[in-house]
PDB file of N, CA and C in Angstrom:
ATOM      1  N   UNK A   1      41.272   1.016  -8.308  1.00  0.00           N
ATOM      2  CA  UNK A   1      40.788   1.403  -9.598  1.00  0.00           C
ATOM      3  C   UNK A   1      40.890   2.897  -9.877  1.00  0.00           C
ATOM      4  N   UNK A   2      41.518   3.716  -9.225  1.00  0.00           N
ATOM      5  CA  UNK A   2      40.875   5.166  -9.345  1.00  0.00           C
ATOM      6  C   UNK A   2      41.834   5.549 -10.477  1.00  0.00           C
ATOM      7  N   UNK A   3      43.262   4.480 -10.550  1.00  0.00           N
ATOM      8  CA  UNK A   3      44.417   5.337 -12.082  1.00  0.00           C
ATOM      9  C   UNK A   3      44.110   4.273 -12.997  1.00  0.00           C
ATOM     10  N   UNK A   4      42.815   3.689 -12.880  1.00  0.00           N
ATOM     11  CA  UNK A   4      42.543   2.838 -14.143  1.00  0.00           C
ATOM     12  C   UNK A   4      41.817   3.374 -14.804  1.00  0.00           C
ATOM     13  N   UNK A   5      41.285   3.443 -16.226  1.00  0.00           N
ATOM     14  CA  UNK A   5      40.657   3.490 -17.535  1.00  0.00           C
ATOM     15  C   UNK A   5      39.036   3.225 -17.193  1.00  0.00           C
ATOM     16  N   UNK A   6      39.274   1.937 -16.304  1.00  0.00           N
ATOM     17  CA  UNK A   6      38.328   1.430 -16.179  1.00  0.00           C
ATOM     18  C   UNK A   6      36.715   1.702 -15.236  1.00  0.00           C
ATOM     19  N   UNK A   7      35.919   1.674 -15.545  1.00  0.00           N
ATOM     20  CA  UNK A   7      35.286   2.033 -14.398  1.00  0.00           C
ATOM     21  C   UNK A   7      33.656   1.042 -14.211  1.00  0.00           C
ATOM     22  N   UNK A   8      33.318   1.028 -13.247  1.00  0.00           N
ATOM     23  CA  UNK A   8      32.331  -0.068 -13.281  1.00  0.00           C
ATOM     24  C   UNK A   8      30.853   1.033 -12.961  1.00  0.00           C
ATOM     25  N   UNK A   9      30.083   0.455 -13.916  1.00  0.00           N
ATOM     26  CA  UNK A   9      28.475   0.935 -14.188  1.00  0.00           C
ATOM     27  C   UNK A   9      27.512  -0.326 -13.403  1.00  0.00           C
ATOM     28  N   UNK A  10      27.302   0.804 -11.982  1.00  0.00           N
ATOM     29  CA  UNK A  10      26.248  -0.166 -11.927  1.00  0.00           C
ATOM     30  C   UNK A  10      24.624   0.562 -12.284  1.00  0.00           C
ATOM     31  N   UNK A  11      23.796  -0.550 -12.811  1.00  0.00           N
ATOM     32  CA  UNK A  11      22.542   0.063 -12.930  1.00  0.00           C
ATOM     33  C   UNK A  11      21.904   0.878 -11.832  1.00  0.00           C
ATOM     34  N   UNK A  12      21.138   2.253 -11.769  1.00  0.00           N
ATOM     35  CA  UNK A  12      20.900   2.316 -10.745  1.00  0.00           C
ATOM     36  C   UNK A  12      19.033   2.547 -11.407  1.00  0.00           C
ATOM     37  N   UNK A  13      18.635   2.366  -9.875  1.00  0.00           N
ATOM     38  CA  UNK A  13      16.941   1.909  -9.810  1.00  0.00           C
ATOM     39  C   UNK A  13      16.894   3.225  -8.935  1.00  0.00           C
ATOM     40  N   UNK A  14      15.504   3.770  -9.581  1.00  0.00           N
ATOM     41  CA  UNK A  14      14.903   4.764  -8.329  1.00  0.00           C
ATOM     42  C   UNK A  14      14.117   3.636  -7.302  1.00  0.00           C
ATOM     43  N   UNK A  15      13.992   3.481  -6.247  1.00  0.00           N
ATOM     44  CA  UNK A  15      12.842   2.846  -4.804  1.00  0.00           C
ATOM     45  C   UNK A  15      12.234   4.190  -4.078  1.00  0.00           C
ATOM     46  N   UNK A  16      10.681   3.291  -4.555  1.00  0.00           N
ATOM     47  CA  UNK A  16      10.028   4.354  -3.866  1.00  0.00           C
ATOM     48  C   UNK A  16       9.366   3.350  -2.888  1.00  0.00           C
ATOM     49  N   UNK A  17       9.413   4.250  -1.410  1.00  0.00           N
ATOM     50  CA  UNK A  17       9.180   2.990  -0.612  1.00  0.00           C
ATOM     51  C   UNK A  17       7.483   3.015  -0.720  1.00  0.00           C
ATOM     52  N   UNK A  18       6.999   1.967   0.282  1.00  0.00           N
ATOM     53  CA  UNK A  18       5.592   1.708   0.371  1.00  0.00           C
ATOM     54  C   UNK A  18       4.895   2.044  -0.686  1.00  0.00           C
ATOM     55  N   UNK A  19       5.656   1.917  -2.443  1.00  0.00           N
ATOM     56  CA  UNK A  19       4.420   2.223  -3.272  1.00  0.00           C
ATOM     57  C   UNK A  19       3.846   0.642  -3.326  1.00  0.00           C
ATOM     58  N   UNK A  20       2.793   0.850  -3.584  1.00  0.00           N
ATOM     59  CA  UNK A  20       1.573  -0.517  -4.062  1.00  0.00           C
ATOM     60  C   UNK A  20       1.846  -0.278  -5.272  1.00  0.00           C
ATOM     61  N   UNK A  21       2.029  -1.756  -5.509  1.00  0.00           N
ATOM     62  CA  UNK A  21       2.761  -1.860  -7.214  1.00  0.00           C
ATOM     63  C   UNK A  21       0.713  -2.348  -7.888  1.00  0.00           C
ATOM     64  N   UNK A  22       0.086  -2.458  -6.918  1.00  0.00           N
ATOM     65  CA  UNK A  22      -1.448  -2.154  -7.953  1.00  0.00           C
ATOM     66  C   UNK A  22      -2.455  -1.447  -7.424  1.00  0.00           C
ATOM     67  N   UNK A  23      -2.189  -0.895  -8.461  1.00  0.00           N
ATOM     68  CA  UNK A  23      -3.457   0.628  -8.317  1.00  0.00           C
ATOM     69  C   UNK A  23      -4.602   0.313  -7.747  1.00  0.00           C
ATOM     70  N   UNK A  24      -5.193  -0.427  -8.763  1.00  0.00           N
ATOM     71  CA  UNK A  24      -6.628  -0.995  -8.195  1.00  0.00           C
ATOM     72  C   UNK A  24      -6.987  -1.196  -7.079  1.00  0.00           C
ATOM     73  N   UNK A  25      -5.480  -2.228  -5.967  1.00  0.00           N
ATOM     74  CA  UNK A  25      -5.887  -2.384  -4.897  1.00  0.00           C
ATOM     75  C   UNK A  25      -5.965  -1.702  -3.976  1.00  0.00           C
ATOM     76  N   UNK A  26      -4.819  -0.536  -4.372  1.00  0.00           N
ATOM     77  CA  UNK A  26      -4.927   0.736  -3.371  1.00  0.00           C
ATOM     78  C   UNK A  26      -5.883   0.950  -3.281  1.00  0.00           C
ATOM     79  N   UNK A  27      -6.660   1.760  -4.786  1.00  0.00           N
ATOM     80  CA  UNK A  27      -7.602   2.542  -4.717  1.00  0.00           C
ATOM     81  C   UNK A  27      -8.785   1.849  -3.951  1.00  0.00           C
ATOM     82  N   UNK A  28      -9.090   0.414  -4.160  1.00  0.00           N
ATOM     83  CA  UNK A  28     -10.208  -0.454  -3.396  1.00  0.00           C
ATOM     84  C   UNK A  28     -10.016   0.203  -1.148  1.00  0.00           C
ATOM     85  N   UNK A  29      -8.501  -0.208  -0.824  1.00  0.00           N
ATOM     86  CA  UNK A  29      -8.390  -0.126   0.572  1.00  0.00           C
ATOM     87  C   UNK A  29      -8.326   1.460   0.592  1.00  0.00           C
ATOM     88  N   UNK A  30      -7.978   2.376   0.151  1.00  0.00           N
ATOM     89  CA  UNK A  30      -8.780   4.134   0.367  1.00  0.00           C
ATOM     90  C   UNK A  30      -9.706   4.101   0.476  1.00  0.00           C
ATOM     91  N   UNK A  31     -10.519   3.517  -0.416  1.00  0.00           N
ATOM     92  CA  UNK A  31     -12.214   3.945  -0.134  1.00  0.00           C
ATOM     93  C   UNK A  31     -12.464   3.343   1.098  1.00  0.00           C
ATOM     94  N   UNK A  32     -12.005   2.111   1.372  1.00  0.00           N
ATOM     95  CA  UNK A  32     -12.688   1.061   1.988  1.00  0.00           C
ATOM     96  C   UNK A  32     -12.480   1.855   3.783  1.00  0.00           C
ATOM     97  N   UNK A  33     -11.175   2.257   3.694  1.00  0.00           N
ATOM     98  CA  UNK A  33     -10.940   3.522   5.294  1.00  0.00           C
ATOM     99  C   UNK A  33     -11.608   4.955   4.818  1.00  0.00           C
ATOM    100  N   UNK A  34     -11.413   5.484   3.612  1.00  0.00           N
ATOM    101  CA  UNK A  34     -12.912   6.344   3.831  1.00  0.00           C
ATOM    102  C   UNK A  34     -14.126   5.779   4.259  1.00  0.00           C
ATOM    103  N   UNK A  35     -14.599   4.685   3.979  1.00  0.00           N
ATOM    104  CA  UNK A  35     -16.256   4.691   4.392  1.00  0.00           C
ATOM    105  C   UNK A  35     -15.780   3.942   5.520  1.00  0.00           C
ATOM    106  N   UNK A  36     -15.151   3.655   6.191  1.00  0.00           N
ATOM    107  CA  UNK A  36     -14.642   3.185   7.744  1.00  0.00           C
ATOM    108  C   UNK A  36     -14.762   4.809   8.394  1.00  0.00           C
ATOM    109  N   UNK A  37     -14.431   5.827   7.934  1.00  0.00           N
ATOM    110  CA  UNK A  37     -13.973   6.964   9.092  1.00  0.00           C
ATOM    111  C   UNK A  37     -15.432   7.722   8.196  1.00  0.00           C
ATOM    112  N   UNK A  38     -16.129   7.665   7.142  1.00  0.00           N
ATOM    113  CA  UNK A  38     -17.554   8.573   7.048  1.00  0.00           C
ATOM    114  C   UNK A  38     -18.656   7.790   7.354  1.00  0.00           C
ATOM    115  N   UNK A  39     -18.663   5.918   7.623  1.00  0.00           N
ATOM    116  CA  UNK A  39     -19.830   5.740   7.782  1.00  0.00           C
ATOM    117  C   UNK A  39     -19.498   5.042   9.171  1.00  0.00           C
ATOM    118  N   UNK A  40     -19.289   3.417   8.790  1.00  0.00           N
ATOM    119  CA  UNK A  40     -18.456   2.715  10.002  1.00  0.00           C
ATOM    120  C   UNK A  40     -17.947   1.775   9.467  1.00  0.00           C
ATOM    121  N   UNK A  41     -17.324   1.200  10.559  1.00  0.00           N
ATOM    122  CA  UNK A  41     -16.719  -0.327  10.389  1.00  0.00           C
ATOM    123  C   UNK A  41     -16.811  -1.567   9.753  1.00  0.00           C
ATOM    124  N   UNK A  42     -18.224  -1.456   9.948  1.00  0.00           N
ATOM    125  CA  UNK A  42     -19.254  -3.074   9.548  1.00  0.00           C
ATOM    126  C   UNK A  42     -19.372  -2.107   8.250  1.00  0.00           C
ATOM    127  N   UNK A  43     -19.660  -1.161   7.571  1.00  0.00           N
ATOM    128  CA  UNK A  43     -19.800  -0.852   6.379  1.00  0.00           C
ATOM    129  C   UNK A  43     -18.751  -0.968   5.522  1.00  0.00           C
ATOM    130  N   UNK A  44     -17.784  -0.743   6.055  1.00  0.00           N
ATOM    131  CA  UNK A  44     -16.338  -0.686   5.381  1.00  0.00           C
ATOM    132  C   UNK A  44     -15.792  -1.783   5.290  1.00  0.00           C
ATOM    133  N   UNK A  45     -16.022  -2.854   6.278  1.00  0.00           N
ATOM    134  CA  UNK A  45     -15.920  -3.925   6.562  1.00  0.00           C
ATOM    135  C   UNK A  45     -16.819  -5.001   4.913  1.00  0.00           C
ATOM    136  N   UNK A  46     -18.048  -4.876   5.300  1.00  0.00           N
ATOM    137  CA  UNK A  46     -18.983  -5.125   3.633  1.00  0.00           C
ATOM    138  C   UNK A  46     -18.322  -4.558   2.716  1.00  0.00           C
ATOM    139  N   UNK A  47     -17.737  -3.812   2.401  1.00  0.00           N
ATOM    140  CA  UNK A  47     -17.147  -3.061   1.113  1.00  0.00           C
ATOM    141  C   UNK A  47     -15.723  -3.697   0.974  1.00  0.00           C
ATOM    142  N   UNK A  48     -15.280  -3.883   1.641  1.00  0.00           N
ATOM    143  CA  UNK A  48     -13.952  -4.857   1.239  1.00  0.00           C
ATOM    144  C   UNK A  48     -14.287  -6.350   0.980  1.00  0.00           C
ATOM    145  N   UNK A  49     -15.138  -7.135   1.719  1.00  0.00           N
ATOM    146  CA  UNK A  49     -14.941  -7.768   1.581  1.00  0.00           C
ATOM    147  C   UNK A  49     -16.280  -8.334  -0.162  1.00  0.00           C
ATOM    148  N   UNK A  50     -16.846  -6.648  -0.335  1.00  0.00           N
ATOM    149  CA  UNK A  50     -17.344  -7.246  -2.018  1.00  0.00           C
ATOM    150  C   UNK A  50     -16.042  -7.331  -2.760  1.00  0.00           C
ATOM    151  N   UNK A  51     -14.898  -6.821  -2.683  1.00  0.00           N
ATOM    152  CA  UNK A  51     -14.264  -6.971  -3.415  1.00  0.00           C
ATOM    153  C   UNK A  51     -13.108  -8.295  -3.403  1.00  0.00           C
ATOM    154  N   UNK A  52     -13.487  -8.967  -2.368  1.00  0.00           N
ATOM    155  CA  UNK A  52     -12.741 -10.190  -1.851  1.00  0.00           C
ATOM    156  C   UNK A  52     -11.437  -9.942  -1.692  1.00  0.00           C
ATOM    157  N   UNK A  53     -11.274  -9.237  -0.757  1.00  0.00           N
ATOM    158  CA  UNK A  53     -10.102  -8.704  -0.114  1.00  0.00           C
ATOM    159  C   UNK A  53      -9.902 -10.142   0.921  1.00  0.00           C
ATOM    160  N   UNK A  54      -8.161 -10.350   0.793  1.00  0.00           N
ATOM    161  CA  UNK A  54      -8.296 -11.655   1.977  1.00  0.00           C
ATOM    162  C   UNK A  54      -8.967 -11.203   3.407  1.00  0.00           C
ATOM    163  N   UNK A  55      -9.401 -11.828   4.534  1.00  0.00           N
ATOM    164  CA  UNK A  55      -9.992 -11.415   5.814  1.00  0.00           C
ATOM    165  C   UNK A  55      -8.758 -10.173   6.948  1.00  0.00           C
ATOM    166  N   UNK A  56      -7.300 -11.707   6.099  1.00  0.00           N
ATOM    167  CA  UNK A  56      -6.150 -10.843   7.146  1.00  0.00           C
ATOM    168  C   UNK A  56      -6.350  -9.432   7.090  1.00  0.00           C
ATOM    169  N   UNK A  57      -6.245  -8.665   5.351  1.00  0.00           N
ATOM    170  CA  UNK A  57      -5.697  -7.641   4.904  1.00  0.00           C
ATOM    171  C   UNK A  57      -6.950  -6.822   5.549  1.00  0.00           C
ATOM    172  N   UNK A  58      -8.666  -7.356   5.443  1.00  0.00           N
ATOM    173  CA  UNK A  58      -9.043  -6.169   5.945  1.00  0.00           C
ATOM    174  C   UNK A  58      -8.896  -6.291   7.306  1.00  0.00           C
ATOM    175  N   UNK A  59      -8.995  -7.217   8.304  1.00  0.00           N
ATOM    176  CA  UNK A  59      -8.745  -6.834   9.469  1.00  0.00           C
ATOM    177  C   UNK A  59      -7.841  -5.912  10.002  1.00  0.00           C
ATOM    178  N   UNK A  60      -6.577  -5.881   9.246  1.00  0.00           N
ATOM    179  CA  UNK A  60      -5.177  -5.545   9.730  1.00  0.00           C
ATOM    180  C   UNK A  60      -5.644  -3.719   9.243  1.00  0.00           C
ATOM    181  N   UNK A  61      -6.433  -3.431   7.459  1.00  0.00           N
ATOM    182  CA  UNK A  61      -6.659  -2.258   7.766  1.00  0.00           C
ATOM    183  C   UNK A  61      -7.669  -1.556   8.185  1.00  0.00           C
ATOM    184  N   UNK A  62      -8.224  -1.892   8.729  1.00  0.00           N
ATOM    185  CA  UNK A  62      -9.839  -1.533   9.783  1.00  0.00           C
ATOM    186  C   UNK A  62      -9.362  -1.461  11.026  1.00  0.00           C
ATOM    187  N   UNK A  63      -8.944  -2.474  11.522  1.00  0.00           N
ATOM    188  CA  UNK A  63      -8.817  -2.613  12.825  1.00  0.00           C
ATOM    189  C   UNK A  63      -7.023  -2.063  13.699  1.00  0.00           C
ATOM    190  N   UNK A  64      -6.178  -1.713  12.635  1.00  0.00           N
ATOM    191  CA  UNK A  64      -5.301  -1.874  13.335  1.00  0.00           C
ATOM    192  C   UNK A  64      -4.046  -0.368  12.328  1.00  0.00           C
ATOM    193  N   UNK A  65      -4.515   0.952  12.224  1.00  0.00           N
ATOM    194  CA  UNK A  65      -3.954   1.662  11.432  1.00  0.00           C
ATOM    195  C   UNK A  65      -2.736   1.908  11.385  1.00  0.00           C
ATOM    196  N   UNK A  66      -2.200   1.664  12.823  1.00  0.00           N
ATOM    197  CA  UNK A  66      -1.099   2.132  12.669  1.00  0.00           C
ATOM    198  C   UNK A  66       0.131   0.490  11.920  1.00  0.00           C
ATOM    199  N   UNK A  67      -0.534   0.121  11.062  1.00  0.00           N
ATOM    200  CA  UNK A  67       0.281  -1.101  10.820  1.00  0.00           C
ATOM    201  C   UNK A  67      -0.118  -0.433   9.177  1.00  0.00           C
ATOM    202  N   UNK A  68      -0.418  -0.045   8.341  1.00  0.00           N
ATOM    203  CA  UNK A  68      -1.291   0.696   7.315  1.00  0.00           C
ATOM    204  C   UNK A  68       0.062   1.167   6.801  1.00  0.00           C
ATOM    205  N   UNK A  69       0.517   0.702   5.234  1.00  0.00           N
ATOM    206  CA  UNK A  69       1.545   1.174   4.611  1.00  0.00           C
ATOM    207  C   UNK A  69       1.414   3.009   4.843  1.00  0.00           C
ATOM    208  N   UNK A  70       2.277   3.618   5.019  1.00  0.00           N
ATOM    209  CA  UNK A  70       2.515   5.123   5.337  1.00  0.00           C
ATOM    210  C   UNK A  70       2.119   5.614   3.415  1.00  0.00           C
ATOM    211  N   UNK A  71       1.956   6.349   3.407  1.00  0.00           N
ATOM    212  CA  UNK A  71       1.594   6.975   1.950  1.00  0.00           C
ATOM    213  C   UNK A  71       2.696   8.314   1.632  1.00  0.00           C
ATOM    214  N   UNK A  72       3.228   8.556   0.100  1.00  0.00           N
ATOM    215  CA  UNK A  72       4.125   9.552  -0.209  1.00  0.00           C
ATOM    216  C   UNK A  72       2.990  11.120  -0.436  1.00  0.00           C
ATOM    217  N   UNK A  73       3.550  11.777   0.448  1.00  0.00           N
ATOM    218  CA  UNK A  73       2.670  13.092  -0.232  1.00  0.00           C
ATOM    219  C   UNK A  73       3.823  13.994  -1.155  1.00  0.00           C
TER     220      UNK A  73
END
């Protein structure tokens, strides 16, 4: 194609990795490892689960950080 006329458009997409496509829920699991690392566990632990977070998701972020989507600074 390079002595053709022609040329092909592909759409391009920005990817941003590990964004959380909902706010809300981010913002719910931040607080929920702030009051894990200012109060404790079992507190942070109650605070997710008022918001009926499934059991997996808080276990996995309470108990296990280094599995914890990485964040863009």
């Amino acid at each position: 194609m390079p002595n053709s006329p022609e040329t092909l458009h592909m759409p391009v997409k920005t990817v941003v990795l590990h964004a959380r496509v909902d706010q809300k829920m981010c913002d719910i699991v931040n607080l929920g490892i702030a009051v894990q690392a200012a109060f404790s566990t079992l507190c942070a632990l109650e605070y997710l689960k008022s918001y009926n977070l499934a059991p997996e998701l808080i276990e996995r972020v309470l108990l296990y950080p280094e599995q914890r989507r990485q964040t863009l600074h």
